[in-house]
N, C-alpha and C. Protein backbone atom coordinates (compact mmCIF):
# COMPACT_ATOMS: atom_id res chain seq x y z
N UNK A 1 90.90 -1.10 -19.92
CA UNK A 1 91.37 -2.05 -20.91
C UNK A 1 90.28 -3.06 -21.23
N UNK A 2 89.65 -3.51 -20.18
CA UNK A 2 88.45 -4.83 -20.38
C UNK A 2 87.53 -4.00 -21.21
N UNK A 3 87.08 -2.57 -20.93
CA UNK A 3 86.04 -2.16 -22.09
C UNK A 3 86.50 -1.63 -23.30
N UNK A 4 87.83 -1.77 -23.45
CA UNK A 4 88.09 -1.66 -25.07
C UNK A 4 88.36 -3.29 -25.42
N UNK A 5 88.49 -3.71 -24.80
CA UNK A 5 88.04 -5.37 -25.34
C UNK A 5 86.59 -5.20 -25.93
N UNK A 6 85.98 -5.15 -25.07
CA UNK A 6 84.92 -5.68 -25.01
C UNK A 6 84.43 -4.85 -26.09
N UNK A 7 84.53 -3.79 -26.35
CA UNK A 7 84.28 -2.54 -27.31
C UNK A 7 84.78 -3.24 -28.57
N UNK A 8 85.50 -3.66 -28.79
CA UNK A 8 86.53 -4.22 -29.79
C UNK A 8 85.96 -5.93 -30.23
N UNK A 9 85.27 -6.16 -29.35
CA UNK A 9 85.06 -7.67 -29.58
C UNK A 9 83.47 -7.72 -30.01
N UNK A 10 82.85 -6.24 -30.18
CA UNK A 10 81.43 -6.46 -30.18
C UNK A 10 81.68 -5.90 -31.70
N UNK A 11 82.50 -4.98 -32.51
CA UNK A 11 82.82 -4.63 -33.70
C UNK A 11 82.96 -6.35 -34.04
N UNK A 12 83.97 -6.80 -33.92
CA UNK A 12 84.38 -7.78 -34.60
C UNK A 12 83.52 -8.70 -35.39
N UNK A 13 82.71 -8.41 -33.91
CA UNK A 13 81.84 -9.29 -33.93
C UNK A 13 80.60 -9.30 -35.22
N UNK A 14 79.91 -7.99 -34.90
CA UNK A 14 78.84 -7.64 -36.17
C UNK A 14 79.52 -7.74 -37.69
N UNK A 15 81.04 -6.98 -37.48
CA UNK A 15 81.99 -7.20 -38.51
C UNK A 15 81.69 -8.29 -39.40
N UNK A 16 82.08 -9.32 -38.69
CA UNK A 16 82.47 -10.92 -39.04
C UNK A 16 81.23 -11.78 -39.41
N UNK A 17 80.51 -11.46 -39.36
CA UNK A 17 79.14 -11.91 -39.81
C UNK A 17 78.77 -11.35 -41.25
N UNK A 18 79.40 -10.39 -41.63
CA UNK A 18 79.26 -9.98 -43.42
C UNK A 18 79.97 -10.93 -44.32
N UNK A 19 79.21 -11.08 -45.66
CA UNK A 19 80.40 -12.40 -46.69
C UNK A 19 80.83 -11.11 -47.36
N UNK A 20 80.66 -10.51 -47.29
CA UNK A 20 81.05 -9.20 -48.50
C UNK A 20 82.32 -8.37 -47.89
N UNK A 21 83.10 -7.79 -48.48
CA UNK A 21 83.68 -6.96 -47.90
C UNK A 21 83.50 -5.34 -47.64
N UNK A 22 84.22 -4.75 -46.72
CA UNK A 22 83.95 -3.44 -45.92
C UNK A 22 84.56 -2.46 -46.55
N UNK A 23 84.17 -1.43 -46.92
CA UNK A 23 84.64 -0.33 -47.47
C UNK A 23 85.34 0.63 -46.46
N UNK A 24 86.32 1.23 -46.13
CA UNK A 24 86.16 2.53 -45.26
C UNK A 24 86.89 3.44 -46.38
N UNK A 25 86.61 4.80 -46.33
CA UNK A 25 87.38 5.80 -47.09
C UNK A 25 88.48 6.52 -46.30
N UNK A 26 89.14 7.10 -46.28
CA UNK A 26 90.33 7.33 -45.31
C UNK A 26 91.23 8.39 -46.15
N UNK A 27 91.64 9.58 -45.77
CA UNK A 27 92.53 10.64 -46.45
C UNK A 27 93.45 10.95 -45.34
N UNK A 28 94.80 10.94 -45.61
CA UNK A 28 95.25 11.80 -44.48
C UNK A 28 95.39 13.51 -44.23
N UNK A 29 94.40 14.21 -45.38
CA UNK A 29 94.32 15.44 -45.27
C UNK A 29 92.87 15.62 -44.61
N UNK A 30 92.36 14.43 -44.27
CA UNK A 30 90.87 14.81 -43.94
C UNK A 30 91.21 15.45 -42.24
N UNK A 31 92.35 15.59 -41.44
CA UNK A 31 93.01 16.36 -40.63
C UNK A 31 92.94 17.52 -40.53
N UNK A 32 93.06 18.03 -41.94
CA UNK A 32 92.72 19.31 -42.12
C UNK A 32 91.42 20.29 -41.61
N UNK A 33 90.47 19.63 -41.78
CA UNK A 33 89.28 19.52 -41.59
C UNK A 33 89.47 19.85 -39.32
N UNK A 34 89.78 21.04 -39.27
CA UNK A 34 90.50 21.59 -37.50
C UNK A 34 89.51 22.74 -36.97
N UNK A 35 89.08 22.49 -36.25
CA UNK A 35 88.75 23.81 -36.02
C UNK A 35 89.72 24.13 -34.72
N UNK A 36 90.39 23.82 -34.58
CA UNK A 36 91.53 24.53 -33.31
C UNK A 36 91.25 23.59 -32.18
N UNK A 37 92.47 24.16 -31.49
CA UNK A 37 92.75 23.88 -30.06
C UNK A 37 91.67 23.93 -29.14
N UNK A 38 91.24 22.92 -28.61
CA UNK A 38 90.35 23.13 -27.45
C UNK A 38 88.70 23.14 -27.83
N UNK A 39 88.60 22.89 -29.59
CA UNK A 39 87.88 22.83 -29.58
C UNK A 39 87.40 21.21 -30.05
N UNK A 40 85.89 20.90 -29.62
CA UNK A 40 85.29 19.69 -29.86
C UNK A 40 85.95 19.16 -31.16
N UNK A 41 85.42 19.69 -32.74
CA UNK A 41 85.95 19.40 -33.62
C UNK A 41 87.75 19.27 -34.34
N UNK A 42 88.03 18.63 -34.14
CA UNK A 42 89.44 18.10 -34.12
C UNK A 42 89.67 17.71 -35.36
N UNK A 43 90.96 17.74 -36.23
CA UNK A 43 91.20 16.56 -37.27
C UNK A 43 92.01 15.32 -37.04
N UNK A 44 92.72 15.47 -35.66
CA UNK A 44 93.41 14.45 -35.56
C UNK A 44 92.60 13.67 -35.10
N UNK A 45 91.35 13.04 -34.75
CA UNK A 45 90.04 12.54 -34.24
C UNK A 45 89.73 11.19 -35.59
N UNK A 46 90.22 12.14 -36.96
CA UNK A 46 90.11 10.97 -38.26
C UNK A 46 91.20 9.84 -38.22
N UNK A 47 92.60 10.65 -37.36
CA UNK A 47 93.64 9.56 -37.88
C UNK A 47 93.73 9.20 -36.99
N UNK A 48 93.19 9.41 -35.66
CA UNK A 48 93.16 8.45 -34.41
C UNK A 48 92.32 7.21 -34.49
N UNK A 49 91.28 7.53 -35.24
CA UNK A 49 90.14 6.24 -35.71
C UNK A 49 90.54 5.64 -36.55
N UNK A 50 91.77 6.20 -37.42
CA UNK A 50 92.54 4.94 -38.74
C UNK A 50 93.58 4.41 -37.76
N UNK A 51 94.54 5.22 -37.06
CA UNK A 51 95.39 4.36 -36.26
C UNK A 51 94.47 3.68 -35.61
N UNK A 52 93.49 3.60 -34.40
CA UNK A 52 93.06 2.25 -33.75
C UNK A 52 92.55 0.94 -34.69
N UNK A 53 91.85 1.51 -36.00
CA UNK A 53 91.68 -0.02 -36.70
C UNK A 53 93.31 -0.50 -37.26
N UNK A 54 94.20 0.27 -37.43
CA UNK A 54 95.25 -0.27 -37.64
C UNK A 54 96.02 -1.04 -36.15
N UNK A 55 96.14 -0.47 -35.63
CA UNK A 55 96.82 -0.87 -34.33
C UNK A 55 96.16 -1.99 -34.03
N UNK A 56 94.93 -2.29 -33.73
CA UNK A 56 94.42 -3.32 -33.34
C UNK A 56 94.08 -4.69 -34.21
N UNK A 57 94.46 -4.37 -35.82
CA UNK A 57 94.86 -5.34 -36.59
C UNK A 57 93.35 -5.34 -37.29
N UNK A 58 92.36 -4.12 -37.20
CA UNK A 58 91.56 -4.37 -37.70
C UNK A 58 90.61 -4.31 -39.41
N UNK A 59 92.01 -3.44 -40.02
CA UNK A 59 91.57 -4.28 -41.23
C UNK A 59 92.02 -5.45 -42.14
N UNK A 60 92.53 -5.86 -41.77
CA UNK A 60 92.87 -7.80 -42.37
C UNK A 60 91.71 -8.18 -41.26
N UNK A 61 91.69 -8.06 -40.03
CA UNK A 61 90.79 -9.01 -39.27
C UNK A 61 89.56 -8.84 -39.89
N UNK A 62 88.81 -7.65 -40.35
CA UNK A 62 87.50 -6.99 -40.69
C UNK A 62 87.07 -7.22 -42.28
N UNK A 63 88.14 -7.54 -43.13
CA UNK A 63 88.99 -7.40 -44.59
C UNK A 63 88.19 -6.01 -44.75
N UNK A 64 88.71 -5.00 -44.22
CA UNK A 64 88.42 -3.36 -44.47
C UNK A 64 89.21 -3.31 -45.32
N UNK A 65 88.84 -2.49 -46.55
CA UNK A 65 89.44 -1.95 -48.05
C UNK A 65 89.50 -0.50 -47.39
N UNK A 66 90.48 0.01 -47.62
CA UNK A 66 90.32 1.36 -47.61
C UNK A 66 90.85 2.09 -48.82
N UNK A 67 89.74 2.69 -49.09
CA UNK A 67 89.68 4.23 -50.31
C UNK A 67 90.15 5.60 -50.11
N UNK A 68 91.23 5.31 -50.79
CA UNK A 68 91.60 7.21 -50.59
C UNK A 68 90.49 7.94 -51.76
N UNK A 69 90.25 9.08 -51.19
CA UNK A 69 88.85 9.67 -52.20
C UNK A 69 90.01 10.98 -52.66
N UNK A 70 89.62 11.49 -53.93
CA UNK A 70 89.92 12.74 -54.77
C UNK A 70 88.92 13.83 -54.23
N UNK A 71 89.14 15.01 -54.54
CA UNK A 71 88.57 15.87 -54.27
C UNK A 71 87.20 15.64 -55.07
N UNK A 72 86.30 16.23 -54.08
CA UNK A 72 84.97 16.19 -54.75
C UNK A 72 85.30 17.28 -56.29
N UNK A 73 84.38 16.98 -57.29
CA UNK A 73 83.92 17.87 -58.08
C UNK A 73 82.99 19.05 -58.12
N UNK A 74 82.93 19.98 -58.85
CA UNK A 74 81.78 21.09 -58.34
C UNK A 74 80.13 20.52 -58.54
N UNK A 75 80.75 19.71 -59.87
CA UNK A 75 79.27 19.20 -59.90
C UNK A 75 78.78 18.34 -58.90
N UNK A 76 79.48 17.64 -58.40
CA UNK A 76 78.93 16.54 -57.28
C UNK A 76 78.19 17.29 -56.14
N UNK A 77 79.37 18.72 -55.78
CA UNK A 77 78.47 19.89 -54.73
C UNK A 77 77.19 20.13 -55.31
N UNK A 78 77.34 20.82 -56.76
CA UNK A 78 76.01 21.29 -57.39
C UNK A 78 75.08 19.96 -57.35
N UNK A 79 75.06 19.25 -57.25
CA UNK A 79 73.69 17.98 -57.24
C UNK A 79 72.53 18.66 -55.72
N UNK A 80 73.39 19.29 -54.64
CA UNK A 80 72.70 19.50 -53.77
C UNK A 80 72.61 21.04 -53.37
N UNK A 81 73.72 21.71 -53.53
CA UNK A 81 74.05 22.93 -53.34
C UNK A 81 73.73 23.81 -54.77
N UNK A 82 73.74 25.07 -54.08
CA UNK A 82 73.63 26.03 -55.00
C UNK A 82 74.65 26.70 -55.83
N UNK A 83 75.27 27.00 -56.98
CA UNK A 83 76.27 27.71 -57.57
C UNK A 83 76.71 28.64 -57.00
N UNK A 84 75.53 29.60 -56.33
CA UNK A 84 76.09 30.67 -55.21
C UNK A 84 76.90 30.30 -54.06
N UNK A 85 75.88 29.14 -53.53
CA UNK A 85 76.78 28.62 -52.45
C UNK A 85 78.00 28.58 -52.53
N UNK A 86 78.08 27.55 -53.39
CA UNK A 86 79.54 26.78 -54.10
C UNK A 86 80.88 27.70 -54.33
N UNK A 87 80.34 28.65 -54.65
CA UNK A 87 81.39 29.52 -55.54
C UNK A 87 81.47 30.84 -53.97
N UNK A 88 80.85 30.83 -53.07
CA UNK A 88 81.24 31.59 -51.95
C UNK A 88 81.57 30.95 -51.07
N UNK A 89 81.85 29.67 -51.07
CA UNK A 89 82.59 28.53 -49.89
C UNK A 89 84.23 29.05 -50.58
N UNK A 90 84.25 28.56 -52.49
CA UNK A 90 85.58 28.60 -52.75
C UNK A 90 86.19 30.01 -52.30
N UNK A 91 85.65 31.02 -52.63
CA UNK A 91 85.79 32.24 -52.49
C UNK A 91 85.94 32.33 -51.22
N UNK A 92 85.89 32.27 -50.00
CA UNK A 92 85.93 32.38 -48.60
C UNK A 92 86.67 31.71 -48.49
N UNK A 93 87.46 30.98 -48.76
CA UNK A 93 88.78 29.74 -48.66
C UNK A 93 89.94 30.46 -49.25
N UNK A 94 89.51 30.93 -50.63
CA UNK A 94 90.83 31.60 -51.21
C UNK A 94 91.28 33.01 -50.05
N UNK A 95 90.12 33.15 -49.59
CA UNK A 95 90.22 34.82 -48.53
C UNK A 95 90.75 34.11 -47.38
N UNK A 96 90.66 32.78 -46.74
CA UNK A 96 91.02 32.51 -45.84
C UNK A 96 89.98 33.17 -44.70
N UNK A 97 88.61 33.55 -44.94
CA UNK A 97 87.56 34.29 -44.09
C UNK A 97 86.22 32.94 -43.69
N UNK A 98 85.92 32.82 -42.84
CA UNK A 98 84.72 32.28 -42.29
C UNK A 98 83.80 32.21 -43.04
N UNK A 99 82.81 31.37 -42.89
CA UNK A 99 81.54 31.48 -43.59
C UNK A 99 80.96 31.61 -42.10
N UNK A 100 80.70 31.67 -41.64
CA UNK A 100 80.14 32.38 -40.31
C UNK A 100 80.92 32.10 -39.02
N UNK A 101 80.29 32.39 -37.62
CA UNK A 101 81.07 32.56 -36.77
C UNK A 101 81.76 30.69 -35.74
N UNK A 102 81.07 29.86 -36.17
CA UNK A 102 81.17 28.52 -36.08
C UNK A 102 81.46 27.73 -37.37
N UNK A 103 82.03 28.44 -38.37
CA UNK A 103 82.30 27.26 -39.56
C UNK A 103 83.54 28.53 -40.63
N UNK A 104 84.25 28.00 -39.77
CA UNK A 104 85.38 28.44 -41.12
C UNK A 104 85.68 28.26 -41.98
N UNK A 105 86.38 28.64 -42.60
CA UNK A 105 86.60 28.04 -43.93
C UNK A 105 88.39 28.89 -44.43
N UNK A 106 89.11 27.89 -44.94
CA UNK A 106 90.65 28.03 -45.27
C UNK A 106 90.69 26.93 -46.55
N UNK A 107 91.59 27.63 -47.20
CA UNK A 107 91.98 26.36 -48.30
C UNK A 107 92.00 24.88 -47.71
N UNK A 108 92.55 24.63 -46.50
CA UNK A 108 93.09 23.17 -46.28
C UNK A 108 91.99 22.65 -45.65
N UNK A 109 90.85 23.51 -44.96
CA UNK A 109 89.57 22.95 -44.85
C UNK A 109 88.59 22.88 -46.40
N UNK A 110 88.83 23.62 -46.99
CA UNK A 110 87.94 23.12 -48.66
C UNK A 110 88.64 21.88 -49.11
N UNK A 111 90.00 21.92 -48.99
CA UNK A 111 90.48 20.30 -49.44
C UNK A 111 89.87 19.41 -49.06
N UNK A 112 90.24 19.28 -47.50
CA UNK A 112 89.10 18.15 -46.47
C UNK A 112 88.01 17.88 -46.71
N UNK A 113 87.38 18.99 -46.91
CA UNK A 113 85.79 18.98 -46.86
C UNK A 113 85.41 18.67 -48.60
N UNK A 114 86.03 18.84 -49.50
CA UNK A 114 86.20 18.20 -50.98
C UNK A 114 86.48 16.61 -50.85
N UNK A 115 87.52 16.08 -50.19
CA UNK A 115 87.75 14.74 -49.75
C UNK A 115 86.92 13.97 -49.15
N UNK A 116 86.14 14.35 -48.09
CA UNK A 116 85.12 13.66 -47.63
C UNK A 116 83.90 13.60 -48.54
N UNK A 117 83.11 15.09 -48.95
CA UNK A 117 81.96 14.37 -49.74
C UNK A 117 82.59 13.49 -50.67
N UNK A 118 83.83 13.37 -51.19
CA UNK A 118 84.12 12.59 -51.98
C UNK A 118 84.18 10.85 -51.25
N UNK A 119 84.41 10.76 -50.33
CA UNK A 119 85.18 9.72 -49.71
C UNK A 119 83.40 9.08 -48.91
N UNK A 120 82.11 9.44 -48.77
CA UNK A 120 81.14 9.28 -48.95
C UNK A 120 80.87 8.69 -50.29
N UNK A 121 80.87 9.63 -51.60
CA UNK A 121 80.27 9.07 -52.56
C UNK A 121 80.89 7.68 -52.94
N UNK A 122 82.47 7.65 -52.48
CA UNK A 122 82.96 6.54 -53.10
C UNK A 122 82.67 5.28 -52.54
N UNK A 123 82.47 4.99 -50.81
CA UNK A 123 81.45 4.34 -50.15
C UNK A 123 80.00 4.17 -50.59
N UNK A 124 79.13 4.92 -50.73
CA UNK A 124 77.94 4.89 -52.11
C UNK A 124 78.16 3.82 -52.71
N UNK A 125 79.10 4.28 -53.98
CA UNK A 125 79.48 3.31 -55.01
C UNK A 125 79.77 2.19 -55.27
N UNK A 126 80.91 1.98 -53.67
CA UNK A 126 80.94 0.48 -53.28
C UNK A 126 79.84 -0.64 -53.49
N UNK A 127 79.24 0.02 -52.29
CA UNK A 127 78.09 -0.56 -52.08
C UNK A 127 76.90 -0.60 -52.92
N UNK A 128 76.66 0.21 -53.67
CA UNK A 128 75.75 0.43 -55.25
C UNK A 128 76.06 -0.67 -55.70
N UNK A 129 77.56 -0.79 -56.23
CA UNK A 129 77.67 -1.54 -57.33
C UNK A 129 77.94 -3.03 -57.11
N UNK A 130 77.57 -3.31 -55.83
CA UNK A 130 77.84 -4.82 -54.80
C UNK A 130 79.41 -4.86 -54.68
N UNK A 131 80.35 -3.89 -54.52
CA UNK A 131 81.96 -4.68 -54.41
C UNK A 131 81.41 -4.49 -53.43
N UNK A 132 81.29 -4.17 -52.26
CA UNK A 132 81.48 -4.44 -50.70
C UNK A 132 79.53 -4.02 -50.36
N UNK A 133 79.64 -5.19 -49.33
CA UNK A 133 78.33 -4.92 -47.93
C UNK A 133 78.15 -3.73 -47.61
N UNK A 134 78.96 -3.20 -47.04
CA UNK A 134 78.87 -2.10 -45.94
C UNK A 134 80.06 -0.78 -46.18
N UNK A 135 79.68 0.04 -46.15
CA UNK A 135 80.95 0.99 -46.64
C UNK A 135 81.13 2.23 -45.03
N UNK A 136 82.11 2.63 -44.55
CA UNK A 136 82.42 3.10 -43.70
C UNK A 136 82.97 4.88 -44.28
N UNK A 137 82.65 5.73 -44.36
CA UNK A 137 82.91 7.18 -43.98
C UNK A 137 83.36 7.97 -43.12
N UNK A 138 84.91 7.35 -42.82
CA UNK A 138 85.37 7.76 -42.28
C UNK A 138 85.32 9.67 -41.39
N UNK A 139 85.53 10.47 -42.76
CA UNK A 139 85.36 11.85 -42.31
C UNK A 139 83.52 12.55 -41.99
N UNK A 140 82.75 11.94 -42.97
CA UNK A 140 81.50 11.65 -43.17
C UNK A 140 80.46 12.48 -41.95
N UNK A 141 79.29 13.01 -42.66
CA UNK A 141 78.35 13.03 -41.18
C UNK A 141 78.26 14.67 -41.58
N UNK A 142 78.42 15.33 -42.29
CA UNK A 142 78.10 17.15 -42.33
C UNK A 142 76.86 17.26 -42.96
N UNK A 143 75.89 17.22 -42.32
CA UNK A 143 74.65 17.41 -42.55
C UNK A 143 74.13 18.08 -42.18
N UNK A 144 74.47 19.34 -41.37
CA UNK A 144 73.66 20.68 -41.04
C UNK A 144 73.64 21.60 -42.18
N UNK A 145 74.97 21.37 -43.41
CA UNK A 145 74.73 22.09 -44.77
C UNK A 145 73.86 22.31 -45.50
N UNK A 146 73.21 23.46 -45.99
CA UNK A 146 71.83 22.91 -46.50
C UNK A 146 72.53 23.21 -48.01
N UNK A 147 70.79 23.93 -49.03
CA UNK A 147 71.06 23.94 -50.66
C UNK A 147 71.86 25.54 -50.78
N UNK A 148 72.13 26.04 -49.69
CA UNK A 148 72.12 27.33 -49.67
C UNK A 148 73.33 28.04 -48.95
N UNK A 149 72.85 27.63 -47.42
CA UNK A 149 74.06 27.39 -46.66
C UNK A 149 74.62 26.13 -45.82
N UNK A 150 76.04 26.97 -44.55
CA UNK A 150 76.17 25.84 -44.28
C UNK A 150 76.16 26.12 -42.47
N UNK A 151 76.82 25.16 -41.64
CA UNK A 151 76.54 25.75 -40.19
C UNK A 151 76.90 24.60 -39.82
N UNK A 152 76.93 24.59 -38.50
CA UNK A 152 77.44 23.35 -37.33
C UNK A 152 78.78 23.00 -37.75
N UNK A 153 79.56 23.97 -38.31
CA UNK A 153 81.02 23.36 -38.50
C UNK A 153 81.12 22.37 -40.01
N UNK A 154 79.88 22.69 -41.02
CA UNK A 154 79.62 22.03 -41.89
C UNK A 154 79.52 22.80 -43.01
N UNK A 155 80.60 22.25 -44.20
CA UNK A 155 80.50 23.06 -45.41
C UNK A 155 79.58 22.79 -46.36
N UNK A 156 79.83 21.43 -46.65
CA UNK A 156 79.22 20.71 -47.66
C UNK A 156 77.96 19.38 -47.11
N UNK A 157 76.95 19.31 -47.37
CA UNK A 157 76.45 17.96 -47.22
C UNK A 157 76.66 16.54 -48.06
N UNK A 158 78.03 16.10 -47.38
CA UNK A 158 78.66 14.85 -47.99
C UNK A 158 77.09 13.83 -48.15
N UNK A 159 76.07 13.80 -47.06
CA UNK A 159 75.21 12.40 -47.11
C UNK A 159 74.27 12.67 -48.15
N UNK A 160 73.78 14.02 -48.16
CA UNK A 160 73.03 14.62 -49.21
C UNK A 160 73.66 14.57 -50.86
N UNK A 161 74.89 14.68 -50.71
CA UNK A 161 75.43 14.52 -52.50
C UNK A 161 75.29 13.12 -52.55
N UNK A 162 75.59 12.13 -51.46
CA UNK A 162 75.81 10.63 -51.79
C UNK A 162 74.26 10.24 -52.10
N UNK A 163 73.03 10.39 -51.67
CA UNK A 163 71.72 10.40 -51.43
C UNK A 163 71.38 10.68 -53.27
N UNK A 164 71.85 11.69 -53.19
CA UNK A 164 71.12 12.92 -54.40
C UNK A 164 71.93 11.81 -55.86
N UNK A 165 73.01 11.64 -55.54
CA UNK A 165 74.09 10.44 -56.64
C UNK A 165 73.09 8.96 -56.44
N UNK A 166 73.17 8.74 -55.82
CA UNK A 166 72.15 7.49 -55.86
C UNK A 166 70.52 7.15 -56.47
N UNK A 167 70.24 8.33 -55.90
CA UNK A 167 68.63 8.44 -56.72
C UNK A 167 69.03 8.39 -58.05
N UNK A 168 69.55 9.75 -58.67
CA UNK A 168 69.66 9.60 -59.89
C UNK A 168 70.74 8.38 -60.96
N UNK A 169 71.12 7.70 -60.29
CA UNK A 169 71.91 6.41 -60.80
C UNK A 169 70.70 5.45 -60.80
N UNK A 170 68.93 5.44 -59.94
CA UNK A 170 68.21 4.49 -59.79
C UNK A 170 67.22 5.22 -60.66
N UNK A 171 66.72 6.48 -60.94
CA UNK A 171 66.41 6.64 -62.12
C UNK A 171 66.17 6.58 -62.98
């Protein structure tokens, strides 16, 4: 208990020192996003990290905004990915078949994984356009995806579309 204080009081802490406010993005389908029982990658892992900032009162304490994100667009994939890619992720989702032997792929994981690069870019934007300091990505972090393929349990590169959206907005 003393080191989730203390865990809790060192957030607050860096927290509370911003004048701006905090972005986090947050879906409750980003769950979806499972790779099974027993394994590392979990989806209930997203709404366990929205229940503890809730439970612990931490967005009024933090003034965390939270963004529900829409499904990404194809074009937002295409900024980094390939059309081939793109169109054999959807295609392997509608089959309900793997894209290899560590990264599946099912409709309700293309949702997820549509929601997050989305729920990235919209954190981006936040922060681009000065409404908030700091923006939080909740589902966020699939960066073993490359322009081609994908791997490590990663469909899409959410940091790479947000990256690739930004340059060309500074452009």
């Amino acid at each position: 208990m003393l080191f989730s204080f203390l865990k809790l009081g060192c957030v607050v802490e860096a927290f509370g020192r911003l004048r701006k406010k905090v972005v986090i993005t947050f879906h409750e389908k980003f769950r979806q996003y499972d790779l099974g029982e027993g394994h590392p990658f979990r989806g209930d892992r997203f709404i366990n990290a929205m229940n503890f900032f809730k439970e612990q009162k931490l967005l009024s304490l933090l003034q965390l905004t939270v963004i529900e994100p829409k499904p990404a667009a194809k074009e937002d994939l295409l900024r980094v990915h390939s059309l081939d890619y793109v169109n054999l992720i959807f295609r392997r989702a509608s089959e309900n078949r793997p894209y290899d032997m560590e990264t599946p792929v099912s409709p309700q994981i293309l949702e997820a994984a549509l929601l997050i690069v989305d729920g990235a870019l919209e954190c981006g934007k936040a922060v681009y356009n000065g409404e908030a300091k700091k923006g939080i990505s909740l589902g966020g972090g699939f960066h073993h995806a490359g322009r081609d393929y994908g791997g490590g349990f990663c469909l899409f590169n959410d940091i790479a579309v947000l990256v690739e959206y930004l340059r060309l907005k500074r452009a």
